[in-house]
N, C-alpha and C. Protein backbone atom coordinates (compact mmCIF):
# COMPACT_ATOMS: atom_id res chain seq x y z
N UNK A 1 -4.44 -42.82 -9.54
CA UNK A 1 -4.34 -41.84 -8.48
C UNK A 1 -4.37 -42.55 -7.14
N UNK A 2 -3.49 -42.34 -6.17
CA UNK A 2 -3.72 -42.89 -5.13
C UNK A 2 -4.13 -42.01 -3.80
N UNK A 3 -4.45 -42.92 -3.07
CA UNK A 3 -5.26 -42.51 -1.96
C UNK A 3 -4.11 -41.57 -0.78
N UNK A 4 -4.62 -40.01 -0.22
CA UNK A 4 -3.59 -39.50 0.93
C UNK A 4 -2.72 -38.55 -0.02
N UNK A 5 -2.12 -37.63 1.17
CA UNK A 5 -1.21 -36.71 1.06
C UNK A 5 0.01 -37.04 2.14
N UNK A 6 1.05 -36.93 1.04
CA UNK A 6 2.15 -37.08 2.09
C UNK A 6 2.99 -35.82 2.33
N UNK A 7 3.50 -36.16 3.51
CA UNK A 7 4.55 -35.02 4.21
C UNK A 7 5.91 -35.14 4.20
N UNK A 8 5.99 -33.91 4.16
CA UNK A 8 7.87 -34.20 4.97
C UNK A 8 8.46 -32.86 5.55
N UNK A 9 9.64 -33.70 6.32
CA UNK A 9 10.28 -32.40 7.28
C UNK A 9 11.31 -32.33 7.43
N UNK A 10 11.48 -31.02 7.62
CA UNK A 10 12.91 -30.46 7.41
C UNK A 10 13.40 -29.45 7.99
N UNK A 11 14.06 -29.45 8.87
CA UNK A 11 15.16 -28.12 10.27
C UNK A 11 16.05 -27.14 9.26
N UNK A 12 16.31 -27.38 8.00
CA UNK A 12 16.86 -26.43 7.42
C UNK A 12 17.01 -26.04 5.85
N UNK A 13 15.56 -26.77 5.19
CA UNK A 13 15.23 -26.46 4.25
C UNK A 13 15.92 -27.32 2.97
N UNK A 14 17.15 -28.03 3.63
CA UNK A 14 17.92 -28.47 2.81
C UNK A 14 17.91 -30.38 2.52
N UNK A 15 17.83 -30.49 3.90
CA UNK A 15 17.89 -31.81 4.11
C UNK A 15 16.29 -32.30 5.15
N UNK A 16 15.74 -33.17 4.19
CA UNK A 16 14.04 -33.79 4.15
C UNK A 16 14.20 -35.01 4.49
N UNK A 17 13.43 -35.26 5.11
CA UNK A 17 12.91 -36.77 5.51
C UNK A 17 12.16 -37.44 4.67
N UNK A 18 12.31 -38.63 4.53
CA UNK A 18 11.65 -39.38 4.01
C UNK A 18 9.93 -39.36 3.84
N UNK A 19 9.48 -39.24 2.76
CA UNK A 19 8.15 -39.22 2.52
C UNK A 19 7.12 -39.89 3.49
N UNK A 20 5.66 -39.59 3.86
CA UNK A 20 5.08 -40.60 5.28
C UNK A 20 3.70 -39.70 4.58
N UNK A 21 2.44 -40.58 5.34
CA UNK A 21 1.26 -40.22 4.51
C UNK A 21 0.91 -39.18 6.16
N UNK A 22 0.22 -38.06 5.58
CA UNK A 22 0.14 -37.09 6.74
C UNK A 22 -1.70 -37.36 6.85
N UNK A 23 -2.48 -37.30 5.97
CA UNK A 23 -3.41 -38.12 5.77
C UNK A 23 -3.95 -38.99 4.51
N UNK A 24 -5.07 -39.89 5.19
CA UNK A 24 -5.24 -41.10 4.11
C UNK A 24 -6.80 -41.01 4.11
N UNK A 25 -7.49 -40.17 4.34
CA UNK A 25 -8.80 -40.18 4.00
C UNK A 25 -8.99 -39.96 2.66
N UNK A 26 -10.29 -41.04 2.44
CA UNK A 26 -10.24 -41.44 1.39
C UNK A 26 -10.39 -39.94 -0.02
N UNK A 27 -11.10 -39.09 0.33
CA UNK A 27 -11.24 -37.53 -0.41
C UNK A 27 -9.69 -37.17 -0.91
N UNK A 28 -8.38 -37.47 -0.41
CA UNK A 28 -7.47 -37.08 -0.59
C UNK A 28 -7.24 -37.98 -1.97
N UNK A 29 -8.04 -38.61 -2.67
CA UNK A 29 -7.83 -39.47 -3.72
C UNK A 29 -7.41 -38.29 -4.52
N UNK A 30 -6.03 -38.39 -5.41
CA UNK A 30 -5.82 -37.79 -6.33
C UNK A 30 -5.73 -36.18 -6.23
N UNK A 31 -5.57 -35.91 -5.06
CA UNK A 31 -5.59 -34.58 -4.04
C UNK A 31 -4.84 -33.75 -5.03
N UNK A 32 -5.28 -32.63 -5.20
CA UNK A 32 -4.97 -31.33 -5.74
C UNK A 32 -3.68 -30.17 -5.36
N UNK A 33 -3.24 -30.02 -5.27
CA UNK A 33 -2.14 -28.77 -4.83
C UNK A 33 -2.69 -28.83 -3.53
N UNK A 34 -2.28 -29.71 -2.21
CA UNK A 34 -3.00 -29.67 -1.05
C UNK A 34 -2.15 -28.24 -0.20
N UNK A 35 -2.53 -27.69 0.59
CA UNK A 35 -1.81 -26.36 1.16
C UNK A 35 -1.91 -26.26 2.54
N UNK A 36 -1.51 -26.19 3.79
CA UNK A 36 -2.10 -26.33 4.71
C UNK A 36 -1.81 -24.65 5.64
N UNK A 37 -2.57 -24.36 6.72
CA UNK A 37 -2.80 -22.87 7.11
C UNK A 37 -2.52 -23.51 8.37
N UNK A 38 -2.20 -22.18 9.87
CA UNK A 38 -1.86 -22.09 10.50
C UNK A 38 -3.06 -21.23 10.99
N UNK A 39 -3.95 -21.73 11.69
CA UNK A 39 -5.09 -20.68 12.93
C UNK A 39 -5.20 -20.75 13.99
N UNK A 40 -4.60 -20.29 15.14
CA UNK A 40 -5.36 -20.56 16.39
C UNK A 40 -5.16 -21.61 16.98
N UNK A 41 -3.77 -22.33 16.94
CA UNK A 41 -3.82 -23.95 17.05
C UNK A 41 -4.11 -25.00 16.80
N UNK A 42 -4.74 -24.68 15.44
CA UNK A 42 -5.50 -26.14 14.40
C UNK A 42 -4.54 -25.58 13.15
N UNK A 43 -4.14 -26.67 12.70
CA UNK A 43 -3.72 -26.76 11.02
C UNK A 43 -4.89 -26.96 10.30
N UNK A 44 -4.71 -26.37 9.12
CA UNK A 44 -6.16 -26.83 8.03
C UNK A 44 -5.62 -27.14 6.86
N UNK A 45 -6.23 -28.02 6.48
CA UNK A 45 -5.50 -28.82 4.85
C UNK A 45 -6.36 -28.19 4.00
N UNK A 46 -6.62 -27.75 2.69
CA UNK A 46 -7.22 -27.50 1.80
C UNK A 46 -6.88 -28.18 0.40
N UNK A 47 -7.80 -28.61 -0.02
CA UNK A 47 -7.32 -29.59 -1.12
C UNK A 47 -8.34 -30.05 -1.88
N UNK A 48 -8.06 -30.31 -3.42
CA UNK A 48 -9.15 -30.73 -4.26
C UNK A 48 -8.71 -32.02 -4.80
N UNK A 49 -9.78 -32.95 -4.75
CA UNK A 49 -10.01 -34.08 -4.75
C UNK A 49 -9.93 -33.90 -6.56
N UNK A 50 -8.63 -34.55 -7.04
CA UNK A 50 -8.57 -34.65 -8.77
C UNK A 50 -9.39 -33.37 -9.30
N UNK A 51 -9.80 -32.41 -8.62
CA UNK A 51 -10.36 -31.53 -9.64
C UNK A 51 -11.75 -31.10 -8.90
N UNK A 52 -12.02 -31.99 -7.87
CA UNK A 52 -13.71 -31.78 -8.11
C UNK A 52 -13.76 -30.98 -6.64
N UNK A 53 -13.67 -29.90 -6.70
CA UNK A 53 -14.66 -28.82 -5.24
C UNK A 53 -13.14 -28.80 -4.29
N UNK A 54 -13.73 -28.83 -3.36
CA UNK A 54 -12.16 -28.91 -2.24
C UNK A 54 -13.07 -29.26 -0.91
N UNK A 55 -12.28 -29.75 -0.52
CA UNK A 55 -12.30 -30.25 0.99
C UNK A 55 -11.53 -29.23 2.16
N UNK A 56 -11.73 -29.61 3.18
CA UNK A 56 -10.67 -28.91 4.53
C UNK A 56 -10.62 -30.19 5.45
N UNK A 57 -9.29 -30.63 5.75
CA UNK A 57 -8.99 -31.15 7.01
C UNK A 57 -8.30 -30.54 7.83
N UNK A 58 -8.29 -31.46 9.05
CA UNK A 58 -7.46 -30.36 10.29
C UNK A 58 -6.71 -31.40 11.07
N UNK A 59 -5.94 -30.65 11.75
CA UNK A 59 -5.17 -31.35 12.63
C UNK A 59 -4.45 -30.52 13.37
N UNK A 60 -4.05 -31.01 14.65
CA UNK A 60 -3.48 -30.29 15.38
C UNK A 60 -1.89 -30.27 15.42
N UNK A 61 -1.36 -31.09 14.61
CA UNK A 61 0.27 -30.55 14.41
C UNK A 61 0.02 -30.73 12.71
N UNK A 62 1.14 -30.21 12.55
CA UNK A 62 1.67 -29.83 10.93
C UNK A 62 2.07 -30.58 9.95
N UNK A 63 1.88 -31.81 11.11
CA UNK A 63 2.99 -33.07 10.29
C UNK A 63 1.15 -34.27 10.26
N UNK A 64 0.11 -33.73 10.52
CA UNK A 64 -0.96 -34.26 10.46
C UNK A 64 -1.05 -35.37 12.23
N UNK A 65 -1.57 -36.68 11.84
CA UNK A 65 -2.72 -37.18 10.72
C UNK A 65 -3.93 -35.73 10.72
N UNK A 66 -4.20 -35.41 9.20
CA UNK A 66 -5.35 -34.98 8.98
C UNK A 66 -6.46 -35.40 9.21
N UNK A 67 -7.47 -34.97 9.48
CA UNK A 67 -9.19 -35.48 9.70
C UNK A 67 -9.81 -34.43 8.74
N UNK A 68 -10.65 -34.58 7.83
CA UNK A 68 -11.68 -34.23 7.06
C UNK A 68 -12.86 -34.00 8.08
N UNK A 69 -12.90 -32.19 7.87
CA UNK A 69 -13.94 -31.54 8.86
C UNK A 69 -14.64 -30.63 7.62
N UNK A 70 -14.96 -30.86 6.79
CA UNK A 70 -16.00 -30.21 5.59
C UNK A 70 -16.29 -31.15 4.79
N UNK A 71 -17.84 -30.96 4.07
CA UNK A 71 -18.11 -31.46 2.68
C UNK A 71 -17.14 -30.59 1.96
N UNK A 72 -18.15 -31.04 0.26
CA UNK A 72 -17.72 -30.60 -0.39
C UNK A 72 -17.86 -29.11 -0.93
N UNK A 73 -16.60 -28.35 -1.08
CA UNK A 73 -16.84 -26.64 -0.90
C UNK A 73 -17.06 -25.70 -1.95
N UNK A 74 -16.85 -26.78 -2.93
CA UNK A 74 -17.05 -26.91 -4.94
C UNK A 74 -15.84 -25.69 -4.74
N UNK A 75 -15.90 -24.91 -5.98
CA UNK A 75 -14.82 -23.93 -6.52
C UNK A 75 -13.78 -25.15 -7.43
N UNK A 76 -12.95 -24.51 -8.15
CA UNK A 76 -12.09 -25.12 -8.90
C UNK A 76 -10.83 -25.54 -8.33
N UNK A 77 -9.73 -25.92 -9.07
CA UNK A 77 -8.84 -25.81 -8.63
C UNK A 77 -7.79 -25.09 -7.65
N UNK A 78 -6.68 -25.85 -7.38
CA UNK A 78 -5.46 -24.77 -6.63
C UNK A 78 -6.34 -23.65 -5.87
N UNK A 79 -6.91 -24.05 -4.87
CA UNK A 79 -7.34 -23.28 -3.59
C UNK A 79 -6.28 -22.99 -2.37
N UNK A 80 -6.32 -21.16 -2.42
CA UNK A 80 -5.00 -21.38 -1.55
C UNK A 80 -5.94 -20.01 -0.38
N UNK A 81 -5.59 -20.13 0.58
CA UNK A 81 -6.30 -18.75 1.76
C UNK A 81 -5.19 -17.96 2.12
N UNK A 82 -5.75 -16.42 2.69
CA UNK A 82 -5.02 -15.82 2.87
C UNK A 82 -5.98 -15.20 3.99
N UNK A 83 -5.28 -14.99 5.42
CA UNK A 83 -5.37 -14.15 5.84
C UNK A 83 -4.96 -13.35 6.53
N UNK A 84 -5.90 -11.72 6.51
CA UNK A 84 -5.55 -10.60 6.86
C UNK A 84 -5.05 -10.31 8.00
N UNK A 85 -4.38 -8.70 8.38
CA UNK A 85 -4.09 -9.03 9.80
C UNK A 85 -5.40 -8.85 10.72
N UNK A 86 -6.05 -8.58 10.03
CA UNK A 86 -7.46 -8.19 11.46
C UNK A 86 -8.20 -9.58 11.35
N UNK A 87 -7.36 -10.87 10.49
CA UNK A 87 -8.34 -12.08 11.48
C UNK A 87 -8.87 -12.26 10.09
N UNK A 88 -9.61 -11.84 9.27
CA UNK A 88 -10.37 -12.36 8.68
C UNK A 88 -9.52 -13.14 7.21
N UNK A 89 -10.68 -14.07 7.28
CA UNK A 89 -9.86 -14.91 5.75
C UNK A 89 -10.56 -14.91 4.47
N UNK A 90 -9.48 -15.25 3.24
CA UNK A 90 -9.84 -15.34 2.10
C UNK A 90 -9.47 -16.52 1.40
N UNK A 91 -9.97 -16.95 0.21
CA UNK A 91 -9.96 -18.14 -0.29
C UNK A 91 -9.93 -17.91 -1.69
N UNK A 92 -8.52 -18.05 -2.47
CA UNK A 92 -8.76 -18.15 -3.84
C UNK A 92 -9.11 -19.19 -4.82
N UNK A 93 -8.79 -19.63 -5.79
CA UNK A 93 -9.03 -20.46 -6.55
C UNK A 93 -8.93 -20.14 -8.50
N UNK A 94 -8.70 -21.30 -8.89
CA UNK A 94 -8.56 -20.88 -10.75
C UNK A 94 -9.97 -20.72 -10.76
N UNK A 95 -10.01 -19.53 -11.71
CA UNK A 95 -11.65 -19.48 -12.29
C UNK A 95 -12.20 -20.12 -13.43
N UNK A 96 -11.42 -21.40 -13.89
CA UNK A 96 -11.66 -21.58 -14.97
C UNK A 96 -11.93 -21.11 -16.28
N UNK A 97 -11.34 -21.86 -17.59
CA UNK A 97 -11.31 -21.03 -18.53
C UNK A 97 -10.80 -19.60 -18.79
N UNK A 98 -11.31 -19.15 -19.45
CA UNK A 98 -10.79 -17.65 -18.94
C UNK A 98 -11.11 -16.27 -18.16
N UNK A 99 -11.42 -17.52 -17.13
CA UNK A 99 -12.25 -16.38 -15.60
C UNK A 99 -11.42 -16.06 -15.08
N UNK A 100 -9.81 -16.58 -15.01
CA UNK A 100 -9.14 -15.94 -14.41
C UNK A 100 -8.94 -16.20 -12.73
N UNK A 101 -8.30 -15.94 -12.14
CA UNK A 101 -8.03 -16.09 -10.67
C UNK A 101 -9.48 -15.21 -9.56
N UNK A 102 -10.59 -16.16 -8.92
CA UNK A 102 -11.70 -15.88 -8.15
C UNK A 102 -11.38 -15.91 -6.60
N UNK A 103 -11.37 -14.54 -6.05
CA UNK A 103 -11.72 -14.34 -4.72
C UNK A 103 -12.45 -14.76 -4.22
N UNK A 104 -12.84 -15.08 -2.72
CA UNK A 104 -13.72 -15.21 -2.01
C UNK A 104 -13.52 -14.93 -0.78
N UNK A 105 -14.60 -14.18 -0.22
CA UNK A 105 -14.14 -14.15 1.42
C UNK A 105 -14.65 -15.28 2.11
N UNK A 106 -14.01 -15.40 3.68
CA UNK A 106 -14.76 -16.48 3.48
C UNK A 106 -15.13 -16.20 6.14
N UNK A 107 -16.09 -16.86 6.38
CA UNK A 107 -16.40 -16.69 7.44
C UNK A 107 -15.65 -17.40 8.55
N UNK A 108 -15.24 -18.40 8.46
CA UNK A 108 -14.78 -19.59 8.99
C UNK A 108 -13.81 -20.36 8.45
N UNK A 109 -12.90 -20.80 8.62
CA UNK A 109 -11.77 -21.88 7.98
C UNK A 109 -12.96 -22.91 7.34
N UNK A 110 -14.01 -23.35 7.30
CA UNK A 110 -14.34 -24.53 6.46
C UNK A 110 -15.99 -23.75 5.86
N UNK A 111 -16.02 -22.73 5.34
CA UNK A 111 -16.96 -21.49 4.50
C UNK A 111 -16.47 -21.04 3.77
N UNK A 112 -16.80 -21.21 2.27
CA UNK A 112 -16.36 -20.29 1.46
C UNK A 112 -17.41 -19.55 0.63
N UNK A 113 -17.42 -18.33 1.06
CA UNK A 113 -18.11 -17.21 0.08
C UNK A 113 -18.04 -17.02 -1.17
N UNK A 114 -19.39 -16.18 -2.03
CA UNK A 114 -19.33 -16.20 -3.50
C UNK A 114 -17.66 -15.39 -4.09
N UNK A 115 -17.55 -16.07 -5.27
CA UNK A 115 -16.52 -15.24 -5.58
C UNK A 115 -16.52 -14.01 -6.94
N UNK A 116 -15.57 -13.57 -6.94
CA UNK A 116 -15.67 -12.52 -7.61
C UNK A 116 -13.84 -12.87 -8.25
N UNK A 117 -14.02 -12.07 -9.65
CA UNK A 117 -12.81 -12.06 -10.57
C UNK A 117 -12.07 -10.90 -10.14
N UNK A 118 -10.44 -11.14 -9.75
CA UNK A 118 -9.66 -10.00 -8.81
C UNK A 118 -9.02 -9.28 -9.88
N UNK A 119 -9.24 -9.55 -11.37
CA UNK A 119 -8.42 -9.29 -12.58
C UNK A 119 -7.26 -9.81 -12.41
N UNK A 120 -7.02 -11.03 -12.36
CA UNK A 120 -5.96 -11.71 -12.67
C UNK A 120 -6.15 -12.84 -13.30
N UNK A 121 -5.37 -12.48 -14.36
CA UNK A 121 -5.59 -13.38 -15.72
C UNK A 121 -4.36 -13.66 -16.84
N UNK A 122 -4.13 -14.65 -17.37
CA UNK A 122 -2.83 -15.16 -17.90
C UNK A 122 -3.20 -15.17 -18.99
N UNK A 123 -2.80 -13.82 -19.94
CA UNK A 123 -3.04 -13.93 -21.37
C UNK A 123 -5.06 -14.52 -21.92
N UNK A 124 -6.03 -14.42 -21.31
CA UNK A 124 -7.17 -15.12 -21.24
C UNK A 124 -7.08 -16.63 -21.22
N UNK A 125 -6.21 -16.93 -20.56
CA UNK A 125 -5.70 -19.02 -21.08
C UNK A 125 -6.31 -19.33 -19.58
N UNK A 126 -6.53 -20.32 -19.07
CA UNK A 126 -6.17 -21.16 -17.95
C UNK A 126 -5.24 -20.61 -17.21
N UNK A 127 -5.77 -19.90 -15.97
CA UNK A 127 -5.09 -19.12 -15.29
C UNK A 127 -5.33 -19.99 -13.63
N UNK A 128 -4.14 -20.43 -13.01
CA UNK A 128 -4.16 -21.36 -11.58
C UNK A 128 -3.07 -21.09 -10.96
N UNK A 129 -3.07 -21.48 -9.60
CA UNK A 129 -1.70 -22.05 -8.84
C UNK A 129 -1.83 -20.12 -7.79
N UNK A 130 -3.01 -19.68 -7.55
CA UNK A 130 -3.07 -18.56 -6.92
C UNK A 130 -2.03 -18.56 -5.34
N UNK A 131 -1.34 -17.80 -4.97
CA UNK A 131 -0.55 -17.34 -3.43
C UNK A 131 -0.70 -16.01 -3.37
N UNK A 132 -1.43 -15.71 -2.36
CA UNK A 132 -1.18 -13.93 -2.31
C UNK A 132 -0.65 -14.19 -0.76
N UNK A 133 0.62 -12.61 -1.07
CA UNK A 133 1.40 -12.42 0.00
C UNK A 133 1.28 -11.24 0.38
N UNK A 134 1.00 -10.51 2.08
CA UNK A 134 1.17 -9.02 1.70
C UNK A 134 2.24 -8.29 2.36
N UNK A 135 3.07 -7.38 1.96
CA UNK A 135 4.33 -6.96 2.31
C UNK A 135 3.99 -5.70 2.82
N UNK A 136 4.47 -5.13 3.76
CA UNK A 136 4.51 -3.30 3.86
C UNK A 136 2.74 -2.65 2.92
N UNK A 137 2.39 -3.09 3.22
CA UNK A 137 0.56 -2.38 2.76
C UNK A 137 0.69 -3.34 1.23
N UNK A 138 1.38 -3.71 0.57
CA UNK A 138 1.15 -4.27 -0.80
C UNK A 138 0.51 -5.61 -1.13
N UNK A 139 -0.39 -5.64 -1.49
CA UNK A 139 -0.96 -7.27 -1.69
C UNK A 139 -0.11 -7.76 -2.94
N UNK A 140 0.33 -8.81 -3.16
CA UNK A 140 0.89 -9.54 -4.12
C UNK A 140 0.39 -10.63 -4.17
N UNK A 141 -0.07 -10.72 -5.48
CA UNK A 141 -0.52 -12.24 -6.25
C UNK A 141 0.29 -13.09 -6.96
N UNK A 142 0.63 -13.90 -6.77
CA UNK A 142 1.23 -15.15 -7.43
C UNK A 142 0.60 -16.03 -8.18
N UNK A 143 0.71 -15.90 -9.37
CA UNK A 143 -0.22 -17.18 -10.45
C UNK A 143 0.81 -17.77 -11.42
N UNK A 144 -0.20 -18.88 -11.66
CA UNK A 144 0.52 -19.45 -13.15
C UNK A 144 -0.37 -19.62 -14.18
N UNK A 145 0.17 -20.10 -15.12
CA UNK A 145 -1.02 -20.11 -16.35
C UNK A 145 -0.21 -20.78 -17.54
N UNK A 146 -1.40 -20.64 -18.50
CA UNK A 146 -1.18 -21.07 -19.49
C UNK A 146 -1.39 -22.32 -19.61
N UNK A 147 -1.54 -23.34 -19.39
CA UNK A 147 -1.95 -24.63 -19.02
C UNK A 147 -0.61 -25.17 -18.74
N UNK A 148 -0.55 -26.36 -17.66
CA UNK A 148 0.78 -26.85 -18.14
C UNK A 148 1.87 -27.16 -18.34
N UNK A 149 0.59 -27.99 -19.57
CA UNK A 149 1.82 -28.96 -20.65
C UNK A 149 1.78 -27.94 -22.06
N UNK A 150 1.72 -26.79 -21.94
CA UNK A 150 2.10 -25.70 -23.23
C UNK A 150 3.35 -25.00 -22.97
N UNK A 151 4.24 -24.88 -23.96
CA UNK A 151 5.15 -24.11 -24.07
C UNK A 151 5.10 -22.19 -23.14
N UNK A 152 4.31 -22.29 -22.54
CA UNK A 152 3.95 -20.71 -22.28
C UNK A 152 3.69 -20.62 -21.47
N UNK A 153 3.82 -21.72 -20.49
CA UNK A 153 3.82 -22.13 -19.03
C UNK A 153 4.15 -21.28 -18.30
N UNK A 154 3.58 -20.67 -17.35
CA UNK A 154 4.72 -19.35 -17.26
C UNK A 154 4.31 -18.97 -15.06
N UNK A 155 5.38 -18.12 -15.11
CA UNK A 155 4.41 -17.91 -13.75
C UNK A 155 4.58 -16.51 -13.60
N UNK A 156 3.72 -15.46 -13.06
CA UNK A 156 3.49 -14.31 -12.98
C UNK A 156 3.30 -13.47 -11.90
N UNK A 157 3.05 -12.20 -11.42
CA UNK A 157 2.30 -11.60 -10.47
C UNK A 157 1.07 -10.36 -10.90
N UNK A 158 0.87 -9.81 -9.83
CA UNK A 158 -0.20 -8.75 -9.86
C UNK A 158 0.01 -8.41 -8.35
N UNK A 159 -0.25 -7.34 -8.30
CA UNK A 159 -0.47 -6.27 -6.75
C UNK A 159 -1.52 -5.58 -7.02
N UNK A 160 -1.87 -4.85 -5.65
CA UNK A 160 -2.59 -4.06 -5.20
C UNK A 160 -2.48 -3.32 -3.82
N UNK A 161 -2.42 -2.15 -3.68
CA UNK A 161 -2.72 -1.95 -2.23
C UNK A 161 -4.11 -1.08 -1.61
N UNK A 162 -5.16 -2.06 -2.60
CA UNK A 162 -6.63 -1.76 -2.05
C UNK A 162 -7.21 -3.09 -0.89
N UNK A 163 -6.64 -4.10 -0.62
CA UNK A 163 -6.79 -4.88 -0.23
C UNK A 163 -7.59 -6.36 -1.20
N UNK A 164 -7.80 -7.43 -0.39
CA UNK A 164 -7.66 -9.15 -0.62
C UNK A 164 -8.66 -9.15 -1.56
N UNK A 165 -9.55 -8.58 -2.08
CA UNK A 165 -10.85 -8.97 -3.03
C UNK A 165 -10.74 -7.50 -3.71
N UNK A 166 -10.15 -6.62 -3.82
CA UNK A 166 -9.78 -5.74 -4.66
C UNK A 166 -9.16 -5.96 -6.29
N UNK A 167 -9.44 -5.16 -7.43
CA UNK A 167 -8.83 -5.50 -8.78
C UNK A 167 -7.07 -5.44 -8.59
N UNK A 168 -6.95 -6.55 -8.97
CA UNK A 168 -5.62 -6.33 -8.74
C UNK A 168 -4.84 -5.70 -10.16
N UNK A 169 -3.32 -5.56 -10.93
CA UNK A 169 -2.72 -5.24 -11.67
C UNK A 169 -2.03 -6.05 -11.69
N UNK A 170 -1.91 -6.32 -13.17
CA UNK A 170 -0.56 -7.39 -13.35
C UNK A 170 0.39 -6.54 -13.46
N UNK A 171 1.71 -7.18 -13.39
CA UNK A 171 2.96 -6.27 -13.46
C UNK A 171 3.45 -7.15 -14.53
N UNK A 172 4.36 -5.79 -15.35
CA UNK A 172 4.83 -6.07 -16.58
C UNK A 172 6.28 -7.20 -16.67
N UNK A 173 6.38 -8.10 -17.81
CA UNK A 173 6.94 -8.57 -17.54
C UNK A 173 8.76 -8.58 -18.23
């Protein structure tokens, strides 16, 4: 596993620049589905170190260098945030095993609150890779599951329009 997350950029989605390390602190060892957010004029990196908790760095453009501004924030994997329009944020994550996809609210870009199971779950398998989007009042969840390197690899959704830590519904497939 090597050390850093790299970037790249692109004016039209099509044509990318050459790979460049956006940061190299050392936590980015083996960095996880890193994701980065847009608040207020700070970028925030979120990312799990091979597996273990997640970190937050920041930076003030998009293209980094990152700086590591949190310990460690534990939770599992594929940590992705979402937030609402009134400001406040949320923080998902795999719940391991078959916990399924765990909410959390959270106070601050580098706080994350207890979580709770949103009912989203992939067949009871290893359920990860959480994005919620919300459209016209609808929350939409984005997961994957199944582990994987299994044939059943799959990727899915769920909605709701009770809001971000609400039970969500999977939709049929």
């Amino acid at each position: 596993r090597t050390e850093g997350v790299k970037c790249f950029v692109s004016k039209n989605l099509i044509d990318w620049s050459p790979a460049y390390m956006c940061s190299t602190d050392p936590i980015t060892r083996g960095a996880y589905a890193p994701e980065v957010v847009y608040w207020n004029g700070m970028f925030y990196m979120y990312t799990s170190p091979a597996g273990d908790g997640h970190f937050v760095l920041a930076s003030t453009s998009p293209t980094g260098p990152f700086t590591r501004i949190s310990g460690n924030l534990g939770k599992t994997i594929d940590g992705t945030v979402f937030i609402e329009d009134d400001g406040s944020w949320y923080f998902y994550h795999a719940g391991g095993g078959d916990g399924g996809i765990q909410g959390c609210p959270m106070i601050n870009p580098t706080s994350i609150g207890n979580g709770k199971n949103i009912g989203v779950s992939m067949d009871n398998n290893w359920t990860e890779g959480p994005t919620l989007i919300k459209r016209n009042g609808v929350y939409y969840m984005i997961y994957t599951g199944n582990h994987v390197i299994s044939p059943g690899y799959r990727i899915d959704y769920a909605k709701n329009t009770s809001g971000p830590l609400a039970t969500f519904t999977p939709q049929a497939r």
